[in-house]
Protein backbone atom coordinates (compact mmCIF):
# COMPACT_ATOMS: atom_id res chain seq x y z
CA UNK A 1 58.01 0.95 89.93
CA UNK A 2 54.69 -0.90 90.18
CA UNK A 3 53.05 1.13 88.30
CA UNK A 4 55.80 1.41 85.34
CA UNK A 5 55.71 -2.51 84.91
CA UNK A 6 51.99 -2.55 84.67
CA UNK A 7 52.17 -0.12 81.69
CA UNK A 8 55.40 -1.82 80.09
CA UNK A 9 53.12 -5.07 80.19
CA UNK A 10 50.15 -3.08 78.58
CA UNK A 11 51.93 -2.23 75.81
CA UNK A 12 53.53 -6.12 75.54
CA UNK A 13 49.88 -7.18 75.58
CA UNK A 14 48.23 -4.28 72.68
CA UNK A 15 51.64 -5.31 70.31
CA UNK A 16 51.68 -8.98 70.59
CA UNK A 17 47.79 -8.46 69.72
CA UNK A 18 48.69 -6.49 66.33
CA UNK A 19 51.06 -9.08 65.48
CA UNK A 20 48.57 -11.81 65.84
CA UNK A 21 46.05 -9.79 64.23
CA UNK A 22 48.67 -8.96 61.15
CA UNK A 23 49.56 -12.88 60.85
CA UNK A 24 45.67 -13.67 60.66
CA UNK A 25 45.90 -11.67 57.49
CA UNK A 26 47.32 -14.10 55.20
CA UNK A 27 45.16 -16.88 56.08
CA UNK A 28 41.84 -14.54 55.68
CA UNK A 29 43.41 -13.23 51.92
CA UNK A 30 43.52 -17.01 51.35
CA UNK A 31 39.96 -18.15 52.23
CA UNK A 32 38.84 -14.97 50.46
CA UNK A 33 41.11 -14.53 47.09
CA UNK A 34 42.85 -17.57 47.50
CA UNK A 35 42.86 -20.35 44.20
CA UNK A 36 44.48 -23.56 44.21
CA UNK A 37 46.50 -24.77 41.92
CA UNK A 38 45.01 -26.55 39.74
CA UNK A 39 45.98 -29.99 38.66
CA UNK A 40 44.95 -33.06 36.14
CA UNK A 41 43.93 -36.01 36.60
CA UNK A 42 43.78 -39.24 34.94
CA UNK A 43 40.40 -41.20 33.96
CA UNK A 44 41.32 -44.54 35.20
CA UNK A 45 42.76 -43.35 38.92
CA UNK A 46 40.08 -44.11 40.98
CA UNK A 47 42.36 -43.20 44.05
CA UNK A 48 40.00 -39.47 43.22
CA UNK A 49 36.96 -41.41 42.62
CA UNK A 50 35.57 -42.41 46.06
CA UNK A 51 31.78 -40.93 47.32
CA UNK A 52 31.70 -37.93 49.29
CA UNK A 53 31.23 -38.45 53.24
CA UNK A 54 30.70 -35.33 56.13
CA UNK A 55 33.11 -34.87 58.29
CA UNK A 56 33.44 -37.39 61.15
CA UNK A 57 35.18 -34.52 63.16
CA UNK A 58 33.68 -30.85 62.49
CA UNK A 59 35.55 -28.22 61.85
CA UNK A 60 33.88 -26.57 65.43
CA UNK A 61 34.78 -29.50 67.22
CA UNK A 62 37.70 -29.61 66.10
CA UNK A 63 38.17 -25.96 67.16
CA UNK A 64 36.36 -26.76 70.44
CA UNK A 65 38.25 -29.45 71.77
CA UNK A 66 41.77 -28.07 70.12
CA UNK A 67 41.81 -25.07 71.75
CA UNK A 68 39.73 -26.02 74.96
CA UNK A 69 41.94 -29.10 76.13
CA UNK A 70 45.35 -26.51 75.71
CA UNK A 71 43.36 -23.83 77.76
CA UNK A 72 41.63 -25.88 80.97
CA UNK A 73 45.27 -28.09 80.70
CA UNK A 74 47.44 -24.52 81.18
CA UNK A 75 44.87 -23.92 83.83
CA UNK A 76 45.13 -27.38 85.45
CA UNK A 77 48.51 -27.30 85.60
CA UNK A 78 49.16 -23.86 87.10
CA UNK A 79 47.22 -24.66 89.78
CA UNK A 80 48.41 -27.91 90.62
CA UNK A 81 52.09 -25.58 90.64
CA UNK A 82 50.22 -23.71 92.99
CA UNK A 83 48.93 -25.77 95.64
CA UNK A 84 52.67 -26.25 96.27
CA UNK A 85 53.28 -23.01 97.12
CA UNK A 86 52.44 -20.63 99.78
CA UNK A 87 54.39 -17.28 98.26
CA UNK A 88 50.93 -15.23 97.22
CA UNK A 89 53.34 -13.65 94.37
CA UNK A 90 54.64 -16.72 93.15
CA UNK A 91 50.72 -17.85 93.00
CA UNK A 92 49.98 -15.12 90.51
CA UNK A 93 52.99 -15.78 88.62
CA UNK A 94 52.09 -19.63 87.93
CA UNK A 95 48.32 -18.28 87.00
CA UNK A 96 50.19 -15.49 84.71
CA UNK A 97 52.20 -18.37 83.06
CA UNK A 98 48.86 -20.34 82.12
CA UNK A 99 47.83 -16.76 80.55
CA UNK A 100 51.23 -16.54 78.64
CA UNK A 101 51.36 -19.64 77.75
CA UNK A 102 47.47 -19.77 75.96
CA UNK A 103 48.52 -16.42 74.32
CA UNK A 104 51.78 -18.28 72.62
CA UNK A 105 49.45 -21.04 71.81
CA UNK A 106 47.25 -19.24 69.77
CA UNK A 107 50.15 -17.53 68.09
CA UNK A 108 51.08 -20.86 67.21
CA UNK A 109 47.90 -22.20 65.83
CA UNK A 110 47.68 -19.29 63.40
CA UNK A 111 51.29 -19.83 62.29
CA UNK A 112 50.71 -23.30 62.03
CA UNK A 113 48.27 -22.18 60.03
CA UNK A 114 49.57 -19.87 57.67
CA UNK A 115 52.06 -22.98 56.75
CA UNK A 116 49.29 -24.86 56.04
CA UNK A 117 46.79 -22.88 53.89
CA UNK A 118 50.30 -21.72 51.74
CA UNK A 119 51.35 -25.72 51.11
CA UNK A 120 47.58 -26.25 50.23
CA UNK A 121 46.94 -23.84 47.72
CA UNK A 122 50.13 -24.14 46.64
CA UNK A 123 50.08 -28.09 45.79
CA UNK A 124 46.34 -28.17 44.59
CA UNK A 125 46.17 -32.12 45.47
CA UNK A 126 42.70 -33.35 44.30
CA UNK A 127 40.95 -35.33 47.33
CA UNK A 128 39.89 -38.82 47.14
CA UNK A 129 36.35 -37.34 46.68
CA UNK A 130 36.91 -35.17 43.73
CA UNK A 131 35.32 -36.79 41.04
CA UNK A 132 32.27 -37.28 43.50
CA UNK A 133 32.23 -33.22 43.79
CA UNK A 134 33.45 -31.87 40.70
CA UNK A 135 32.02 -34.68 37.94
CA UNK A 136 33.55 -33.68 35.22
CA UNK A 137 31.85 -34.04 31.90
CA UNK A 138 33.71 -37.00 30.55
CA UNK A 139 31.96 -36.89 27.25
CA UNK A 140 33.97 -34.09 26.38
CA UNK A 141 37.23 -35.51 27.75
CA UNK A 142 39.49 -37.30 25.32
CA UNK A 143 40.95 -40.30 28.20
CA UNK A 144 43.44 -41.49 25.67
CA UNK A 145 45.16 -38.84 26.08
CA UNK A 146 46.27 -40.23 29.61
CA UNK A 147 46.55 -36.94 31.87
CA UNK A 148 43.93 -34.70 31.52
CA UNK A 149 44.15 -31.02 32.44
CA UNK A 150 41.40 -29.19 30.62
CA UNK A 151 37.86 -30.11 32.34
CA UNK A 152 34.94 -28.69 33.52
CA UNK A 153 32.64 -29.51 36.20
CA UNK A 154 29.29 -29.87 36.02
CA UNK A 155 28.22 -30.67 39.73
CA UNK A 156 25.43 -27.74 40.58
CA UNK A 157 24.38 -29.29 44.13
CA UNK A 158 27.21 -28.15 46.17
CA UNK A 159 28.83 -24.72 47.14
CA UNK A 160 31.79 -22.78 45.17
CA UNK A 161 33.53 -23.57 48.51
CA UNK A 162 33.03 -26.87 48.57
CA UNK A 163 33.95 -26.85 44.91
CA UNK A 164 37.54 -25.29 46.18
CA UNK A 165 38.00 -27.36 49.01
CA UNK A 166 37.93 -30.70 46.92
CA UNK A 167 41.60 -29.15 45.34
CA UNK A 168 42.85 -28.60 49.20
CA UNK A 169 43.83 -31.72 49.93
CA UNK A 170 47.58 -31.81 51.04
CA UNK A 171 48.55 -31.25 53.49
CA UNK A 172 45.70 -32.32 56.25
CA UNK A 173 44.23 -29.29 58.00
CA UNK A 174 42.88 -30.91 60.87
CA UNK A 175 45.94 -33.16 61.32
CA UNK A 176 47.99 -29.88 61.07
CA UNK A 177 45.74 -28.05 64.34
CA UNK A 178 45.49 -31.72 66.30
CA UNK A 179 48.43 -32.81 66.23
CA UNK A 180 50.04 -28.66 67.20
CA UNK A 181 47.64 -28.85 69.89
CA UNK A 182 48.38 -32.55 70.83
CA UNK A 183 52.34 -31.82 70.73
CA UNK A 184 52.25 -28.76 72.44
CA UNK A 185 50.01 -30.03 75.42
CA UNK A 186 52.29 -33.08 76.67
CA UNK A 187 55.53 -30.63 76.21
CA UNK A 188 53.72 -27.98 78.57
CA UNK A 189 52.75 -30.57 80.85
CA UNK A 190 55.98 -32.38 80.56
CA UNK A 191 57.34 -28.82 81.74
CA UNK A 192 55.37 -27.07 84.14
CA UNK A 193 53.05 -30.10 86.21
CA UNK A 194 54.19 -30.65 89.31
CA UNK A 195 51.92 -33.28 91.15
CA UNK A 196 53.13 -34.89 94.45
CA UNK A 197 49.73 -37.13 94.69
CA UNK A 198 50.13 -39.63 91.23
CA UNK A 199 53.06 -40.26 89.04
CA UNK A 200 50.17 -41.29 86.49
CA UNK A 201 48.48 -38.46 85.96
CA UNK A 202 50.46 -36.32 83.28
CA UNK A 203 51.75 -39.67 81.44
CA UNK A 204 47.71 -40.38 80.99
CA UNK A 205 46.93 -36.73 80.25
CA UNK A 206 49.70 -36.73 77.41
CA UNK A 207 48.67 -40.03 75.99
CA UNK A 208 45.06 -39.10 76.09
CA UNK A 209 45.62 -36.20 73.72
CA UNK A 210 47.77 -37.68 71.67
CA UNK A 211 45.22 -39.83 70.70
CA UNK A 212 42.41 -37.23 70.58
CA UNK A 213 44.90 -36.08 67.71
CA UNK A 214 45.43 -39.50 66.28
CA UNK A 215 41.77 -40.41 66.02
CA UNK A 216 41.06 -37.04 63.99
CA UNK A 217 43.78 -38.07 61.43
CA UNK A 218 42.38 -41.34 60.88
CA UNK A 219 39.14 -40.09 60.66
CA UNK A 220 40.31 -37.73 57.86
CA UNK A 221 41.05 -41.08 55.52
CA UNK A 222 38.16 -43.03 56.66
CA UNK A 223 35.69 -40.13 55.79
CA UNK A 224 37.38 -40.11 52.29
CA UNK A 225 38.86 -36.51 52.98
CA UNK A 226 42.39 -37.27 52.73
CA UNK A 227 45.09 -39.71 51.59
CA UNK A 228 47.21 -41.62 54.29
CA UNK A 229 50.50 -38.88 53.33
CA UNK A 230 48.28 -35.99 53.34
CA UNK A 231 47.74 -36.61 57.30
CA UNK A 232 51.19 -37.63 57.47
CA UNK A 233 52.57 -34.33 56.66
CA UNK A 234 49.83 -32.38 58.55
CA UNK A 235 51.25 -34.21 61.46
CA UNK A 236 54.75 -33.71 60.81
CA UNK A 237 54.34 -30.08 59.86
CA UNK A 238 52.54 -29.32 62.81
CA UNK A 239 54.41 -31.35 65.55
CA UNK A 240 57.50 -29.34 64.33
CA UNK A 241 55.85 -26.30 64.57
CA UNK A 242 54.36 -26.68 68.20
CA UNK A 243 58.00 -28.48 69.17
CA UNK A 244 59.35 -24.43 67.97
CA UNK A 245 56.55 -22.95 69.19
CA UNK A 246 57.42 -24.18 72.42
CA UNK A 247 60.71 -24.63 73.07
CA UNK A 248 61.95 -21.37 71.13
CA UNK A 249 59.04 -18.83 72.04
CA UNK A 250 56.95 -20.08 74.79
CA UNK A 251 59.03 -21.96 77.26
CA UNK A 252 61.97 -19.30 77.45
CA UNK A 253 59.01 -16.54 78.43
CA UNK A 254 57.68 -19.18 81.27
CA UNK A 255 60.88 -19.00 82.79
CA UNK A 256 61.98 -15.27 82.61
CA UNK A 257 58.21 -14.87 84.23
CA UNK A 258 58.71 -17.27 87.33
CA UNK A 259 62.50 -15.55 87.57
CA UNK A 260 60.80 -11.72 87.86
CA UNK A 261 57.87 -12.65 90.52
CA UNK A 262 60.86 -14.17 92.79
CA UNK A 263 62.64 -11.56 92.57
CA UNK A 264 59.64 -9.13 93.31
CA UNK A 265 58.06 -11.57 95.56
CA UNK A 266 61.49 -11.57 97.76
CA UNK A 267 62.16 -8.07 97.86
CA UNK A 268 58.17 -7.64 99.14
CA UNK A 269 59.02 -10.28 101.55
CA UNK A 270 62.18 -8.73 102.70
CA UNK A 271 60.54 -4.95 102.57
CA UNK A 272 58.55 -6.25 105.73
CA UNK A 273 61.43 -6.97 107.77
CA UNK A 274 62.57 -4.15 110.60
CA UNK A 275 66.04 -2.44 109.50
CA UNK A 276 69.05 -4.49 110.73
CA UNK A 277 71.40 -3.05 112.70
CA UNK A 278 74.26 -1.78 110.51
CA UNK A 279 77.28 -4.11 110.33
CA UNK A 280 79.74 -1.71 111.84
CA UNK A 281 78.02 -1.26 115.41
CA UNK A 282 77.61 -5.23 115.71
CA UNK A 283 79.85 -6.73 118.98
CA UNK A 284 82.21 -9.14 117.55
CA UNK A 285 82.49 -11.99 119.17
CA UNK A 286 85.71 -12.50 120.28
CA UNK A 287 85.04 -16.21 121.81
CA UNK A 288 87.05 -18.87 119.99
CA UNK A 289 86.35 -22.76 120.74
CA UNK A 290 84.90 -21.25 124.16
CA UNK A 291 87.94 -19.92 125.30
CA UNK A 292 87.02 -16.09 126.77
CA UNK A 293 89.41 -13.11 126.26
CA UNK A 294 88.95 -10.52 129.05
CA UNK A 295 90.77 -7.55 128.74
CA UNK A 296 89.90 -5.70 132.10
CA UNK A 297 92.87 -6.70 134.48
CA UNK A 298 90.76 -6.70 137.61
CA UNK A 299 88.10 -9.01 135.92
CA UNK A 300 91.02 -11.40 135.43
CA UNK A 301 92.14 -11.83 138.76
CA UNK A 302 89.17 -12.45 139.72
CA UNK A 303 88.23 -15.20 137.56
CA UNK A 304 92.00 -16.92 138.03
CA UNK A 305 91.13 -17.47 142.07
């Protein structure tokens, strides 16, 4: 029985991987063959014309802390389940629920985004930095024509990617990931932590990351990467995505996990026990509100001297 669970959860575990693997696929054709769309602009909006800035939060930072904080939380929280429990099985069950629940979180990262990268390519929003990037020859652009769509830029000193990038600008990429990783910490901890020792502790925790997440956006408009909507809608999209993500895919797998270890874990405990005695050769008791019935004649006389 062992042994046929272990292999039904093998092959769980190899096709979840393909289907991760086979979502990473659009996002990869994207970065590789993907073009924006590409739009005009006008010569007087200087809402496109502000100087270039690096990024105040790196893209491995971002990666780093986005991925760490859901992993050592998961982690954090299992074990705090687990210190109030004695059951060995039901100990690896709350450290296989911080492993399901990582693996669900990286599903929904990459779904979140496969959303994004579409919308982005797909809307070809010019960042506030554009001009700064691209500086278009405006010598050969005719302005009184109002919105210009044929231009060429003539900025050698950065990267064909960078060149790209500056037409990626809705929705926010990093809001998208922060705010998916933000959301879907305080509903796992809102869920699963258990803590007898502080009624603080996963109020602070959720607020904490939420503004991890909240401090990246802002950061985005600051460092002249994004308008004020573009981290709106990264926010929106991916706080709906990690509230599905969670509710609909990982939270409904937590649960069927902790129901199968008590089950196993009780028929292990029960295993142990000696046989009872079978029902059928048990005395009854035939004692009611401590009034004896003796059947033996000679036992009765007796007991009415």
């Amino acid at each position: 029985m062992c042994q046929r669970k272990t292999t039904f959860i093998t092959q769980q575990i190899v096709i979840d991987v393909i289907i991760w693997c086979l979502v990473c696929v659009p996002v990869l054709a994207l970065f590789i063959h993907g073009t924006p769309f590409k739009l005009g602009f006008r010569c007087d909006d200087t809402s496109i014309q502000y100087p270039y800035h690096p990024d105040s939060v790196s893209v491995p930072v971002l990666l780093a802390v986005g991925i760490g904080v859901p992993l050592v939380t998961m982690v954090f929280t299992e074990l705090c389940r687990t210190l109030n429990k004695s059951n060995s099985g039901r100990r690896a069950s709350n450290m296989w629920c911080a492993v399901k629940g990582f693996g669900f979180f990286l599903f929904g990262t990459m779904v979140a985004k496969v959303f994004t990268e579409t919308l982005k390519f797909s809307a070809g929003r010019l960042r506030p930095h554009f001009i700064d990037i691209c500086r278009p020859d405006f010598s050969k652009i005719n302005c009184s024509l109002g919105y210009i769509t044929e231009y060429e830029c003539t900025n050698t000193e950065v990267s064909d990617k960078l060149m790209r990038d500056s037409r990626l600008s809705f929705p926010s990429g990093h809001a998208s990931f922060a705010f998916f990783s933000a959301v879907f910490v305080v509903l796992y901890l809102h869920h699963r932590m258990s803590v007898n020792f502080s009624h603080l502790l996963r109020p602070t925790l959720q607020a904490a990351v939420m503004l991890l997440a909240i401090w990246s956006g802002v950061t985005r408009v600051t460092d002249n990467k994004h308008f004020t909507s573009d981290v709106v809608g990264g926010a929106v999209l991916g706080s709906v995505l990690a509230w599905i993500t969670f509710y609909k895919v990982t939270l409904p797998n937590l649960k069927s996990t902790s129901t199968d270890n008590r089950d196993i874990s009780t028929y292990a405990a029960n295993s142990e026990l000696e046989p009872s005695t079978p029902s059928p050769l048990l005395r009854k008791d035939h004692s009611v509100n401590n009034i004896i019935l003796i059947r033996d004649p000679i036992l009765k006389d007796k007991t009415m001297v």
